[in-house]
Structure formats: C-alpha cells, structure tokens
Protein backbone atom coordinates (compact mmCIF):
# COMPACT_ATOMS: atom_id res chain seq x y z
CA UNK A 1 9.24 3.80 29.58
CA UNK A 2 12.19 3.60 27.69
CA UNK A 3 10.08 2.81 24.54
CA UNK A 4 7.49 5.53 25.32
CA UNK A 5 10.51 8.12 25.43
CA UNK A 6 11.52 7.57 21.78
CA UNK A 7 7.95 8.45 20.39
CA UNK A 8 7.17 11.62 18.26
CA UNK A 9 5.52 14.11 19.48
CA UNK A 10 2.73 13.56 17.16
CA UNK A 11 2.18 9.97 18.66
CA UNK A 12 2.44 10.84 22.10
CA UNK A 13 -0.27 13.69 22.09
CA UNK A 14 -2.55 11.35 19.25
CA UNK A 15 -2.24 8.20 21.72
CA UNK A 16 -2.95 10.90 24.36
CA UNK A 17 -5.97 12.30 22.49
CA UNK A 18 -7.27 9.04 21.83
CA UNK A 19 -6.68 7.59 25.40
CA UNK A 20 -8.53 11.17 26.78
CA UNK A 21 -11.45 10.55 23.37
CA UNK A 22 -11.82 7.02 24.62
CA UNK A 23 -12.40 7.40 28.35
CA UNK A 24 -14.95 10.91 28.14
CA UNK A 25 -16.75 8.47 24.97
CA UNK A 26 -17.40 5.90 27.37
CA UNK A 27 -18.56 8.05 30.44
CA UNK A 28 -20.55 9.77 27.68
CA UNK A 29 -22.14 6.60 26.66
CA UNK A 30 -22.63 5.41 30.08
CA UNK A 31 -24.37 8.78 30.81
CA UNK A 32 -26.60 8.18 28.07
CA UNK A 33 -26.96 5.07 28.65
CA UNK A 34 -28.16 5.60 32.31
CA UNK A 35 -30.59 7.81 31.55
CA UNK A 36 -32.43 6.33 28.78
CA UNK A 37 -32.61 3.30 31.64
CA UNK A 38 -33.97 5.71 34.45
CA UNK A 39 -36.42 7.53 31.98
CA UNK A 40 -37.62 3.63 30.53
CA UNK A 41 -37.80 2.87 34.44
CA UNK A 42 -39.61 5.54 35.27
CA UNK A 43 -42.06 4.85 32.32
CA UNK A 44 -42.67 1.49 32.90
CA UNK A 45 -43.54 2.12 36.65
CA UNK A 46 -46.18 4.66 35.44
CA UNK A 47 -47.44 2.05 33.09
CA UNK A 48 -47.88 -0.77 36.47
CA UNK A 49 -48.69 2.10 38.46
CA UNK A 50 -51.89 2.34 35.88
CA UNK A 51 -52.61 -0.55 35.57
CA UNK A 52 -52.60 -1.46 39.62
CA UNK A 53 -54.63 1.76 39.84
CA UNK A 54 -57.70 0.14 37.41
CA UNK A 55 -57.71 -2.74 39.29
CA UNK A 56 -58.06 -0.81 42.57
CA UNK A 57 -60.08 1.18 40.86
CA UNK A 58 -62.63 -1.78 40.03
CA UNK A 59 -61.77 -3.27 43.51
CA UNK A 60 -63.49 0.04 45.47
CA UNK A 61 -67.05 -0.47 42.54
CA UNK A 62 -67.03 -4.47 42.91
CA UNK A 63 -66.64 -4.83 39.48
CA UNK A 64 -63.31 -6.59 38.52
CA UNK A 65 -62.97 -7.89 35.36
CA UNK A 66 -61.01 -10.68 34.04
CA UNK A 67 -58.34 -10.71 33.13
CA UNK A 68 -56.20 -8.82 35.68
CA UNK A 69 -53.48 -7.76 33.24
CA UNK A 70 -53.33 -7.24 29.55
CA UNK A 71 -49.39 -7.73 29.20
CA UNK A 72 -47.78 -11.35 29.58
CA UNK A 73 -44.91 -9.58 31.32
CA UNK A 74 -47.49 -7.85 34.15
CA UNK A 75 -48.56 -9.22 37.60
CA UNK A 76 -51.20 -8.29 39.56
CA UNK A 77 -52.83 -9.45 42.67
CA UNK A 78 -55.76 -7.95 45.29
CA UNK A 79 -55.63 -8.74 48.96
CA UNK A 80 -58.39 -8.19 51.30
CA UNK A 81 -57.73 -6.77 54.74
CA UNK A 82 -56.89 -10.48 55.86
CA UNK A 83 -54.17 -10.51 54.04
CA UNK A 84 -55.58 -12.86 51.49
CA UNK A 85 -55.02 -13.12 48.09
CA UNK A 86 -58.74 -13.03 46.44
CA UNK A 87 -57.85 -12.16 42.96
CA UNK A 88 -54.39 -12.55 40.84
CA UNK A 89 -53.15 -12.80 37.32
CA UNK A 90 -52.72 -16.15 35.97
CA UNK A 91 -48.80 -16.20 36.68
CA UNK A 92 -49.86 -15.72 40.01
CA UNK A 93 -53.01 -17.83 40.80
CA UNK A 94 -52.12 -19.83 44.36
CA UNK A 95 -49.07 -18.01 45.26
CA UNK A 96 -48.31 -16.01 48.45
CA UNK A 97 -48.56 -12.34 48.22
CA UNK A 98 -46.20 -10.82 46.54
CA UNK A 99 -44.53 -7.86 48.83
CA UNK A 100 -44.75 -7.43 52.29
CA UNK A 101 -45.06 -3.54 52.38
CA UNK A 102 -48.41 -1.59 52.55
CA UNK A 103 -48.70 2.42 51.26
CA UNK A 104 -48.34 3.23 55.27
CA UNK A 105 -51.63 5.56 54.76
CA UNK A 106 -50.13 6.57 50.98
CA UNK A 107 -52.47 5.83 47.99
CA UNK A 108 -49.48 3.97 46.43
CA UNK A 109 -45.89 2.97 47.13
CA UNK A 110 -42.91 1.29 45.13
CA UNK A 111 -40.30 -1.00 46.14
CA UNK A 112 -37.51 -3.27 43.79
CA UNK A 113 -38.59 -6.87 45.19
CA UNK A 114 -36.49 -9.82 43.99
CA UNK A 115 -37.53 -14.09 44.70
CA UNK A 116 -40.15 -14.07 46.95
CA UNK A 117 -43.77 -15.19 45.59
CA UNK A 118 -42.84 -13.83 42.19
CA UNK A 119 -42.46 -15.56 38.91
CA UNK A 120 -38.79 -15.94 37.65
CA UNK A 121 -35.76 -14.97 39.14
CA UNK A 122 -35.52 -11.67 37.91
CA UNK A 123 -35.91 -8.60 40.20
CA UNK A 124 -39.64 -6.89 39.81
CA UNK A 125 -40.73 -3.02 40.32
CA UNK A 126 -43.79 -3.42 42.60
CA UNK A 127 -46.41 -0.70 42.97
CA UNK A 128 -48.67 -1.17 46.29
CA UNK A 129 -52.13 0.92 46.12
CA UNK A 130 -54.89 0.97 48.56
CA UNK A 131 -58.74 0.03 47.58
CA UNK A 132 -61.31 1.39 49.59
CA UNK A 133 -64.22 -1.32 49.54
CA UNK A 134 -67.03 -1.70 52.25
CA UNK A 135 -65.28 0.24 55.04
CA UNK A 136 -61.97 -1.38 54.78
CA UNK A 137 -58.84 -1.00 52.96
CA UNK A 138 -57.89 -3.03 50.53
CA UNK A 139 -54.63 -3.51 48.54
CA UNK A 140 -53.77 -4.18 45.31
CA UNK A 141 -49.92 -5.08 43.85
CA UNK A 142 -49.11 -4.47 40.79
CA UNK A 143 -45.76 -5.83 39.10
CA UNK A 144 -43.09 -6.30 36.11
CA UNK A 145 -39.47 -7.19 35.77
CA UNK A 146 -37.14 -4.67 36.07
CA UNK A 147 -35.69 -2.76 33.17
CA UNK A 148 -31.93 -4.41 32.54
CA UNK A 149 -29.03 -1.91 32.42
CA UNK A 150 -28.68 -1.81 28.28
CA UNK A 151 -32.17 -1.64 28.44
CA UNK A 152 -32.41 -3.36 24.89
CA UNK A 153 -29.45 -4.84 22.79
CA UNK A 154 -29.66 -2.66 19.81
CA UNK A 155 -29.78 0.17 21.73
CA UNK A 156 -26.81 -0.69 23.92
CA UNK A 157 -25.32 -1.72 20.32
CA UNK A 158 -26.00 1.59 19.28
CA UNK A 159 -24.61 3.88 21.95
CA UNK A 160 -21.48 1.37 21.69
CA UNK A 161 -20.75 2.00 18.44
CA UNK A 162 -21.85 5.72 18.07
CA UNK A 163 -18.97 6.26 21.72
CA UNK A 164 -16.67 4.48 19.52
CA UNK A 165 -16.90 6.32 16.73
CA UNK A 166 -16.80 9.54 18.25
CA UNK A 167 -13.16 8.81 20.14
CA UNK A 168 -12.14 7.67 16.67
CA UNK A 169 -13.19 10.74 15.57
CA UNK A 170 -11.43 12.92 18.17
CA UNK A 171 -8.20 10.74 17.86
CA UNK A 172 -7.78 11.54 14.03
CA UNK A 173 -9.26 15.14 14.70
CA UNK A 174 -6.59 15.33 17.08
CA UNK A 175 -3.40 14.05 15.03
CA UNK A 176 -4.40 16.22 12.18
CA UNK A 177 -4.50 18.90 14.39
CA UNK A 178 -0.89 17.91 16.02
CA UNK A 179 0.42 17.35 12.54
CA UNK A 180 -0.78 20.83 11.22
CA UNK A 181 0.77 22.61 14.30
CA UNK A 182 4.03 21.21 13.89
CA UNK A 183 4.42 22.04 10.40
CA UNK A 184 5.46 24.70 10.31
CA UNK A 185 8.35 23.43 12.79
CA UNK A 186 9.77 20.82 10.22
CA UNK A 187 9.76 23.90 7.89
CA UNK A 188 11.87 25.77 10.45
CA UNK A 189 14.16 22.52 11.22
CA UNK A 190 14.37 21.81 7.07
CA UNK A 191 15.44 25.28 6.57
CA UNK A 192 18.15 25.29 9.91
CA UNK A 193 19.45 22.38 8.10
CA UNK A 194 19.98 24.31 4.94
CA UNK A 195 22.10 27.05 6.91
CA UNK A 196 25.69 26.92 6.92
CA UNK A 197 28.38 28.90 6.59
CA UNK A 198 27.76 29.62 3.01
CA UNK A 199 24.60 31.19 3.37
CA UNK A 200 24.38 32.30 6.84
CA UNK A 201 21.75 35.04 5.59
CA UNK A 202 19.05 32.32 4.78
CA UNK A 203 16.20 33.14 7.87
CA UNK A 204 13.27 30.07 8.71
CA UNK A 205 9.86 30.80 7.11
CA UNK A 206 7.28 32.48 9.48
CA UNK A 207 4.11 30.16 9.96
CA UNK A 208 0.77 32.38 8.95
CA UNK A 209 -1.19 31.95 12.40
CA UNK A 210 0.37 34.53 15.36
CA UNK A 211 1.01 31.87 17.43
CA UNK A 212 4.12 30.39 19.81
CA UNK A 213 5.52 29.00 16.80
CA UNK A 214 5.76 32.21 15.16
CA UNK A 215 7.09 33.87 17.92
CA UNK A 216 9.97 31.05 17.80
CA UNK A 217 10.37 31.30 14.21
CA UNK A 218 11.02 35.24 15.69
CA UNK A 219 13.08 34.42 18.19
CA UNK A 220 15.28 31.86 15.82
CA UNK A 221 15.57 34.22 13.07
CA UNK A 222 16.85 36.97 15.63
CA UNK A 223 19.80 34.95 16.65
CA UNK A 224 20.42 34.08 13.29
CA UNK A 225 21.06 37.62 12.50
CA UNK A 226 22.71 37.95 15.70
CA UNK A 227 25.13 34.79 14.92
CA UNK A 228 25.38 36.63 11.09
CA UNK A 229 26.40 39.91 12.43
CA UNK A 230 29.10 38.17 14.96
CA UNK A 231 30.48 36.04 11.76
CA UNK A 232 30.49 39.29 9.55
CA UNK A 233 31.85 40.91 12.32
CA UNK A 234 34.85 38.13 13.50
CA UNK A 235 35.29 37.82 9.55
CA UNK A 236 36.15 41.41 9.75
CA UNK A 237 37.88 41.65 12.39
CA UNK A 238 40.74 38.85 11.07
CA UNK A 239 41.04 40.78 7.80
CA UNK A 240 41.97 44.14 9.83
CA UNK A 241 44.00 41.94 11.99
CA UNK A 242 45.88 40.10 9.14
CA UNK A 243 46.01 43.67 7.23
CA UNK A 244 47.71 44.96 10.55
CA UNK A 245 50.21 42.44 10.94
CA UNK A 246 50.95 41.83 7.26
CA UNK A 247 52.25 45.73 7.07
CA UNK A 248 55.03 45.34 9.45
CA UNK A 249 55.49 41.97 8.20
CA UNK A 250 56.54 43.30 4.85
CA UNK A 251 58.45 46.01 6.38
CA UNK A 252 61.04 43.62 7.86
CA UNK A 253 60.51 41.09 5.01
CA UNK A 254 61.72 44.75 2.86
CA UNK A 255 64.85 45.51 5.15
CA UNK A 256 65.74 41.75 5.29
CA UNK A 257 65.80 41.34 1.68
CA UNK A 258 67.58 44.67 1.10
CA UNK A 259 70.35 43.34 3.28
CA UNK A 260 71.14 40.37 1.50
CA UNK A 261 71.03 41.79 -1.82
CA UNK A 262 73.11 45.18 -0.86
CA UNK A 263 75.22 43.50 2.29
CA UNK A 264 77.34 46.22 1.85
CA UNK A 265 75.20 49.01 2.42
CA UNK A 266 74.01 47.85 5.74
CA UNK A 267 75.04 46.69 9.04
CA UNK A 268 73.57 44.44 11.58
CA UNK A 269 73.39 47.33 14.32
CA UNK A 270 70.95 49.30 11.52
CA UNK A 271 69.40 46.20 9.87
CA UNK A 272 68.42 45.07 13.78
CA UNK A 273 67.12 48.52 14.98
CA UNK A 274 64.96 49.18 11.86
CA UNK A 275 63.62 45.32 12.44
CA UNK A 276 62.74 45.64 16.03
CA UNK A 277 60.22 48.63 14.99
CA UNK A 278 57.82 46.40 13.68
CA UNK A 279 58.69 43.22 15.65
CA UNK A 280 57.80 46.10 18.60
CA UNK A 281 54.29 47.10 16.05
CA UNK A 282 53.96 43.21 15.92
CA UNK A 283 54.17 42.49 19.79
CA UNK A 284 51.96 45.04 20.87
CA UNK A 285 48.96 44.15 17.90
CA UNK A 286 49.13 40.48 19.01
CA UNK A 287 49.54 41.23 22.56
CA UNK A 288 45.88 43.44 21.98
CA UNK A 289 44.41 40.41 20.80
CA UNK A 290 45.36 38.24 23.70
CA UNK A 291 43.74 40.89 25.71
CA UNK A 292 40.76 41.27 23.85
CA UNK A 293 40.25 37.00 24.08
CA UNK A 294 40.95 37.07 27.49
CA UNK A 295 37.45 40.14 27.99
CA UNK A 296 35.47 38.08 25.37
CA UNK A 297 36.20 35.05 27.75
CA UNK A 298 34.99 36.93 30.09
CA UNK A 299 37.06 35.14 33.45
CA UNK A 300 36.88 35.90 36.40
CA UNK A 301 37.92 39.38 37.42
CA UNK A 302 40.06 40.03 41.04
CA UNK A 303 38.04 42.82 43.04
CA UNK A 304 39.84 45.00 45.47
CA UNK A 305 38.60 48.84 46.47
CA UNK A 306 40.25 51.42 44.44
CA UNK A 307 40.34 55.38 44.91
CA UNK A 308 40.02 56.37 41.75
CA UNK A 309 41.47 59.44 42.33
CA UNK A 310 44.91 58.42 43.75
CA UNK A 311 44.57 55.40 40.85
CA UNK A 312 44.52 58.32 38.48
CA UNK A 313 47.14 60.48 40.22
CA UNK A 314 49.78 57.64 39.71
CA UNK A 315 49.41 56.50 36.36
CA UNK A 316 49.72 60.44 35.05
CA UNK A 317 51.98 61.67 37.60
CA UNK A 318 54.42 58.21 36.01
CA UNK A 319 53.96 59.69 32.67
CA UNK A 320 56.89 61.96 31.10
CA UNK A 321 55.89 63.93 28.13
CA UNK A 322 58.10 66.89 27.45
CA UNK A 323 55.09 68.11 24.82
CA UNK A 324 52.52 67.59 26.54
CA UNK A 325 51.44 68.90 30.24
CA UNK A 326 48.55 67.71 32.63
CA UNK A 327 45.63 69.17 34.24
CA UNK A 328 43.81 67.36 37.18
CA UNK A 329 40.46 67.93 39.53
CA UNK A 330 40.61 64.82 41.08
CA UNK A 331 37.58 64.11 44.18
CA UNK A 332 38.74 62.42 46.72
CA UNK A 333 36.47 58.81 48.52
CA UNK A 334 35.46 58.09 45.07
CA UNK A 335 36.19 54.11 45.56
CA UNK A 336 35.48 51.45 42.83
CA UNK A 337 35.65 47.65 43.45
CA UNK A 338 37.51 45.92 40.45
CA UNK A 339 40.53 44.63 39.03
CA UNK A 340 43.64 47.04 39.41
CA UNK A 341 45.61 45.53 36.48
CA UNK A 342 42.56 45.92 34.12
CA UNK A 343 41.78 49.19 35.03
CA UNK A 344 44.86 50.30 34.66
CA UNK A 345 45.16 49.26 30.84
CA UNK A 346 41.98 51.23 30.76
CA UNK A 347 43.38 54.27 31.93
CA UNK A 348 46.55 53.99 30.16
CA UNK A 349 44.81 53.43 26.33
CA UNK A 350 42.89 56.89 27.22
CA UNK A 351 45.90 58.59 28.14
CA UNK A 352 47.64 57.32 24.98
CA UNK A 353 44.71 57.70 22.81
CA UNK A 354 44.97 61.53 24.51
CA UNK A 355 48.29 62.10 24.39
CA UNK A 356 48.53 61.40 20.94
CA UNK A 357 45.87 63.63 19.78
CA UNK A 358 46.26 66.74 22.00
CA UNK A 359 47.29 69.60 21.43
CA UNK A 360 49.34 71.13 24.78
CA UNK A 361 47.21 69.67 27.31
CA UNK A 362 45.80 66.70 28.64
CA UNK A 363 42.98 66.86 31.41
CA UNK A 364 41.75 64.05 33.90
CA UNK A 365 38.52 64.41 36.28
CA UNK A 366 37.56 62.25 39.09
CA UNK A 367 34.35 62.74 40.99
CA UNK A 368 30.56 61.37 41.84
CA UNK A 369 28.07 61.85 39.50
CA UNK A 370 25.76 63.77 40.87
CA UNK A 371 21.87 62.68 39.80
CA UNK A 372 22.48 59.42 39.33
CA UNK A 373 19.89 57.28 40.68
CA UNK A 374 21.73 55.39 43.54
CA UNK A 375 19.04 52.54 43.55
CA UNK A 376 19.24 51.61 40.14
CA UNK A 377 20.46 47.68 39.51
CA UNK A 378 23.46 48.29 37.95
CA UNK A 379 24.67 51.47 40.06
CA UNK A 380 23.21 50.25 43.24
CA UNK A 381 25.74 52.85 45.37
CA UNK A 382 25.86 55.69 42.73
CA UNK A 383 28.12 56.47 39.46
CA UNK A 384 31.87 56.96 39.98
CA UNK A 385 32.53 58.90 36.67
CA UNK A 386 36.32 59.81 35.51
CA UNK A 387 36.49 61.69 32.51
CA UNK A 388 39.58 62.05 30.15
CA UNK A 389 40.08 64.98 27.64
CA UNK A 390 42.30 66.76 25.33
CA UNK A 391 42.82 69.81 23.45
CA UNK A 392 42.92 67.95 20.05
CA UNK A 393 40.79 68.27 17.41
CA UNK A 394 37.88 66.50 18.17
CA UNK A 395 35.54 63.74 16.64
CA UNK A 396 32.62 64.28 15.14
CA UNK A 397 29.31 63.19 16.61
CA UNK A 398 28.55 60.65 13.86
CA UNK A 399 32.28 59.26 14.57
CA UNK A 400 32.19 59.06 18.24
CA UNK A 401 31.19 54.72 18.18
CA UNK A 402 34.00 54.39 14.97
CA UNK A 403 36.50 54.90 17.47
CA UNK A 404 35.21 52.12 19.41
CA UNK A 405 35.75 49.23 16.70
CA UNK A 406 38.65 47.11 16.44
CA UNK A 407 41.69 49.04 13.79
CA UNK A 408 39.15 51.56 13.22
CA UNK A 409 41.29 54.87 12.77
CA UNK A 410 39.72 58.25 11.52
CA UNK A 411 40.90 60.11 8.72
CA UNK A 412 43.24 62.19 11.90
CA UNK A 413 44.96 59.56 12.82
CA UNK A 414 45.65 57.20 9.93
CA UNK A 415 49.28 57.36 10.58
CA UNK A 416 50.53 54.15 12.01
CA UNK A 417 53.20 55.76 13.08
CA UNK A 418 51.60 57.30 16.10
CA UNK A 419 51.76 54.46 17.94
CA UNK A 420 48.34 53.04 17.99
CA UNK A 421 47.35 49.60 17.43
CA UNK A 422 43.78 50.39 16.85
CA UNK A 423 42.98 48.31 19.46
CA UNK A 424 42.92 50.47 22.72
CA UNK A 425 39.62 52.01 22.86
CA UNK A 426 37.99 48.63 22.18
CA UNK A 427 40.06 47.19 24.73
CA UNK A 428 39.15 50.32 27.21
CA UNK A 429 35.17 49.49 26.20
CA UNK A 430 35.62 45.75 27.26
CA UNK A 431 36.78 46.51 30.50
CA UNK A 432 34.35 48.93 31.41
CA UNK A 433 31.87 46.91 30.60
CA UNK A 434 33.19 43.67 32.41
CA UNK A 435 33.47 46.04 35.56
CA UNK A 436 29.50 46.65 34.78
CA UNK A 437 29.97 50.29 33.42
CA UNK A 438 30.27 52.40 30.66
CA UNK A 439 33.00 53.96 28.62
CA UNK A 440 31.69 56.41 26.43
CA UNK A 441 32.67 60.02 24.13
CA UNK A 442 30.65 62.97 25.38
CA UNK A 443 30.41 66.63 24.05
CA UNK A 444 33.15 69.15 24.84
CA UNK A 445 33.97 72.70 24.01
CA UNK A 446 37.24 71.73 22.73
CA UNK A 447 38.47 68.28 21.85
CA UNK A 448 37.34 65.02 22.49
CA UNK A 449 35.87 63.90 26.18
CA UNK A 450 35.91 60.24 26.81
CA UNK A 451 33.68 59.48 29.79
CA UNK A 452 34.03 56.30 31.93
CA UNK A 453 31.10 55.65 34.53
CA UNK A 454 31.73 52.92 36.98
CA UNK A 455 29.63 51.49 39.70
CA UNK A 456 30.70 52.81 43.22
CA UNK A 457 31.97 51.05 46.05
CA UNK A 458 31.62 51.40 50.40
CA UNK A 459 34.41 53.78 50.99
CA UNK A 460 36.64 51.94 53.20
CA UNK A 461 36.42 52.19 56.87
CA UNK A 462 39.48 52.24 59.21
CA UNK A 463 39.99 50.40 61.94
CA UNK A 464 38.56 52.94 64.35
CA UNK A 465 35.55 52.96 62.11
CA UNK A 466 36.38 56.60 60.39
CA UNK A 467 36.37 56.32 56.95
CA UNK A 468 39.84 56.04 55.78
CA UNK A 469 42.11 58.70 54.90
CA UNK A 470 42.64 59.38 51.07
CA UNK A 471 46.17 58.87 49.53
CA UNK A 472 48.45 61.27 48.79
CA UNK A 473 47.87 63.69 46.11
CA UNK A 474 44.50 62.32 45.18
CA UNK A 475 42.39 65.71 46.15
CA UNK A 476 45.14 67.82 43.93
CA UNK A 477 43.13 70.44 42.16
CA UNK A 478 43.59 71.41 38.53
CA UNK A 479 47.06 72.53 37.57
C-alpha cells in the first residue's frame, strides 16, 4: 500500500487504464468468442439436422442409399418402431442406439448426448427425426461432436491477440492522455517555483482548453495578486511606519545633540519636556500598531450587551473641550453584543478624528436603521447605526476610502501636530468589521459624516421579564 501511495499520478490512472483496458478486452473477447461458438453451433446442427432429414427422407420412399453420411465426423443411424437399429454409418455398424429420446410427436428434436453408444469420448449434438414408412413411425439420429469453446485455434489465437492489443492500445491511449492533461500543471508548478520575492508579479501560464485546470491556473493567479497586493501593501505600510517614527526620532536625536553641544543654553527641565513630545508621538504610533496586530490576528473578542446610546453618552459627556461643544439624539434599546474595550477605541478615534477637524460643533446619533432587512445573514436582528459628524470642512467623495489607509492624511490635515497618528480610522475600520459591521463616510450638508452600522442585539430583559430600563442620559435629545 505503502508502495502504491508513492506513485505518480500518471502511473496510477495508466496502471488503472490498463487494469480497466485489460478486463472489458477480455469480456470483449469472450463475447466474441461466445458467439462465433453459438452461431458455428447453430450451423453445424442445421448441417446434421440436413443430413438426418435425407435419410428420413429416403427412409419414408424405401430408397436409402449407401453411404449414410458423407462427412467422417457424421453419424447416422435408422431405427424401426422396434427399436432396432436397421441401418447406421460405418462408425456405428453393431452398436446400440445412440439416444434414448424420441421427437414426442415433433418432426425433429436435439439433445447434447455424451458416452453412451457413440464413438469417442467427446460430447455429440444429436438431432432425432421421425420417418413415416408403411404406417409406422420411424426414427432416424443424426450426429457430430460438439463444437469446442475456441471453436478453432487460430481463431481463438486471433481474438487473443487482437483483445490484447486493443488494452495495449487503451493503456498508452490512456497515459498520453494523463500526460497531456497534466501538462499544463508542471507548467503551473515550474513557474510557482520561479516566484519569489523578487518577482512576485510573475502569474502561471493559462492552459488553452477551458477546463478545471484553467480554472486553477485562475484561481492560483488570483491569490497571487492577492498575496502581491498584501506584500505591496505590508511593504508600504513599514515605510509609512518607519517614516512616522523616524520624524520624532530625529526630533529628540536634534534636541539631544543641541544639548551637548550648547549645555549652556539648556536645562534638563526644557531638554526633558521638549523630549517627552515625541517619546509621547512615539508611544502612541507604536501602541497603533500593537492594536492593529492584535485585529489582523483576529482573537477572540469578549461579547457583552451594550446600549449604544448610554455607551455614547459616557465617552462624550468624559470629554472636556473648551472649543468645541456637543450635540446628541441618542435612541434609547439600541443594544449591540461586542467587546466594550474595542468599541470604545472605536468611538474615541471618531471623536478625535472629529474634534480635530470641526469647526464649533461636534454631533453624535444613535438609533435603528430603519429599512434594513432584519433577515439578512449578517444583520440577522436589524442595523444598529451611530453616526459621528462635524462642522469641518469635509472630504471629498473621491477621498472618503484615503482616510481609511494606514498614515494616510489629506492635504487638511498634514500637520502632525494635530495629534493624529494616522492610524485611527484604520483602527476604527478593523473593529467594525471584527464586530461584523461597517464603518463607513456618508454624504452630509456640512462636514464629514462617518457612519458605523453594527449588527443588533435582544434588548435585555429584566428579571420580571420587562425589557430593561435604559441608563441614564441615554434618550438625551440634541443639545
């Protein structure tokens, strides 16, 4: 078994083919075979069937003529209605009769007789016909040996060799076609081989027939690009990152270096506070990209019910901006099952991101989405949709996904000194989507709208089995 296991494919389905080309070429042959024998059987019991018949035939006119039989291999012999033999071939001259059967009223009958009065030991086709001679019946048996199964050597040589040459035939018919299927799938594993990271845009040549092999080449070439994209895209992603961290980097390398060549000029109080403004920029950018591993490892997440509403209520009501004020509409039931610690990063990079950008007045929404097809798979209780906005500026529709890749900043908010990582609307995206929703930007008459859609949760049921009463502040209306 173990041996059978390490064979190609090509020699499993050619010892296959030829095992399958063997077995139908021998039925085949014995098919033929049989009927050549039952049409020469049936021939040569015509042939003693005629000849019996012109001895009867002579019997019923007195007129038999000698000899009986004109083939060495024939037997014939006429019994009168005493059951005695009164004329027989020479083969037979003083022998018993040679069947016991009659026609039973027939004009003829056949039997297979072996031994008996017959010459030989072979088995003989026997043909019994009745002779009607001076009022009484008469018989006459006719006989010859029967026909063997091969019916002749060269013919059984013949269908031998022509079955064998037709499962050769289908065996090698059968590896070339193996051989020329799988072609084209050492062209595809040659050309894998080839790939590395040095030319990860090299794609696996496409076979000419539309076949499964095609639609693998497809299918390979797909993920190629796929795995392309995500190398282009993690290449990218390290440059920003090491283009991030190398800015503040430099800054304290700058201050440091100042210091020691102008002690005098500085002190350690100054030196330390304008340090700890990047080491701050620097904590934050590689605390992002723990965060960001952590999604694309995507682990386990804690579920508990939330109210979004009261969720939303304390993370703006915690916020003090002296420039900035906010408005709230906030529907009250609307419960989410997730993970409070995630979703409250996700809430708090909106807020920042709207903060930074508007102009007086941040606003927050909370509320069922109304239309929302309740059965679909991935809302299976309805949308829970919270909406974030601000009186900024705006992004433009053909901006609205730039936001939404890693250090991406738009021309608005180049400054670094706004606070943003370029990291917390990605961030934001991953956990929507590893709470199976959506985070997305949506038109607005002023500003820009970001629009989170979650899938909703049972409202909770209290113990007396009313649904539970909301928290505090979470149906406060817009202020």
């Amino acid at each position: 078994m173990k041996a059978r296991q390490d064979w190609s494919i090509t020699t499993r389905i050619t010892v296959f083919a030829g095992a399958v080309a063997v077995l139908l070429s021998a039925m085949l042959g014995a098919a033929v075979m049989l009927a050549i024998h039952r049409y020469v059987t049936a021939d040569r019991t015509s042939e003693i069937a005629a000849d019996g018949g012109r001895v009867a035939h002579e019997v019923e006119h007195n007129d038999v003529s000698v000899p009986l039989v004109e083939h060495s291999d024939r037997n014939i012999q006429v019994v009168d209605p005493a059951g005695t033999v009164v004329a027989a071939s020479p083969r037979l001259r003083g022998k018993p009769v040679m069947a016991d059967f009659t026609p039973d009223g027939r004009t003829m009958a056949t039997r297979i007789v072996c031994g008996g009065g017959l010459p030989g030991h072979d088995c003989n086709i026997v043909v019994a016909q009745s002779a009607y001679r001076a009022g009484q019946d008469w018989i006459v048996y006719s006989s010859s040996p029967t026909i063997p199964p091969y019916v002749t050597p060269w013919l059984a040589a013949t269908v031998l060799g022509a079955a064998a040459l037709m499962a050769a035939a289908i065996t090698a018919l059968g590896h070339r076609i193996v051989t020329a299927a799988l072609r084209p799938v050492a062209a595809i594993r040659n050309e894998l081989d080839l790939i590395s990271e040095i030319c990860p845009d090299r794609r696996v040549p496409h076979p000419p027939s539309r076949d499964e092999i095609h639609d693998l080449a497809d299918s390979v070439n797909r993920t190629l690009a796929r795995l392309h994209a995500a190398m282009s895209q993690q290449r990218h992603f390290t440059s920003n990152a090491s283009h991030e961290l190398r800015t503040p980097i430099a800054a304290i390398r700058a201050e440091v270096e100042d210091a020691l060549y102008a002690p005098e000029e500085t002190t350690v109080s100054r030196l330390g506070t304008t340090v700890l403004g990047s080491v701050d920029r620097i904590e934050a950018i590689v605390g992002d990209l723990l965060t960001m591993a952590r999604l694309e490892a995507r682990q386990a997440l804690d579920s508990e019910p939330i109210d979004l509403a009261a969720f939303a209520s304390a993370e703006f009501r915690s916020r003090h901006d002296a420039h900035k004020e906010y408005a709230h509409a906030l529907e009250p039931g609307v419960v989410v099952a997730g993970d409070r610690a995630q979703l409250s990063r996700l809430l708090a990079n909106l807020l920042d991101n709207a903060e930074r950008h508007a102009a007086s007045t941040v606003t927050v929404r909370v509320c069922r989405e109304h239309g929302a097809k309740p059965n679909t798979l991935r809302f299976p209780q309805g949308v829970a949709r919270l909406e974030v906005l601000d009186d900024g500026a705006g992004i433009d529709v053909d901006k609205r996904e730039l936001v939404f890749q890693c250090f991406a900043r738009l021309d608005t908010a180049r400054d670094r000194g706004a606070g943003g990582t370029g990291l917390g609307l990605p961030i934001a995206r991953q956990i929507a989507q590893a709470h199976g929703g959506t985070l997305q930007i949506e038109d607005s008459f002023t500003g820009a709208r970001f629009v989170l859609r979650l899938p909703l949760a049972a409202i909770p049921q209290a113990a007396d089995g009313k649904a539970a009463s909301r928290p505090e502040g979470s149906a406060a209306q817009d202020a």
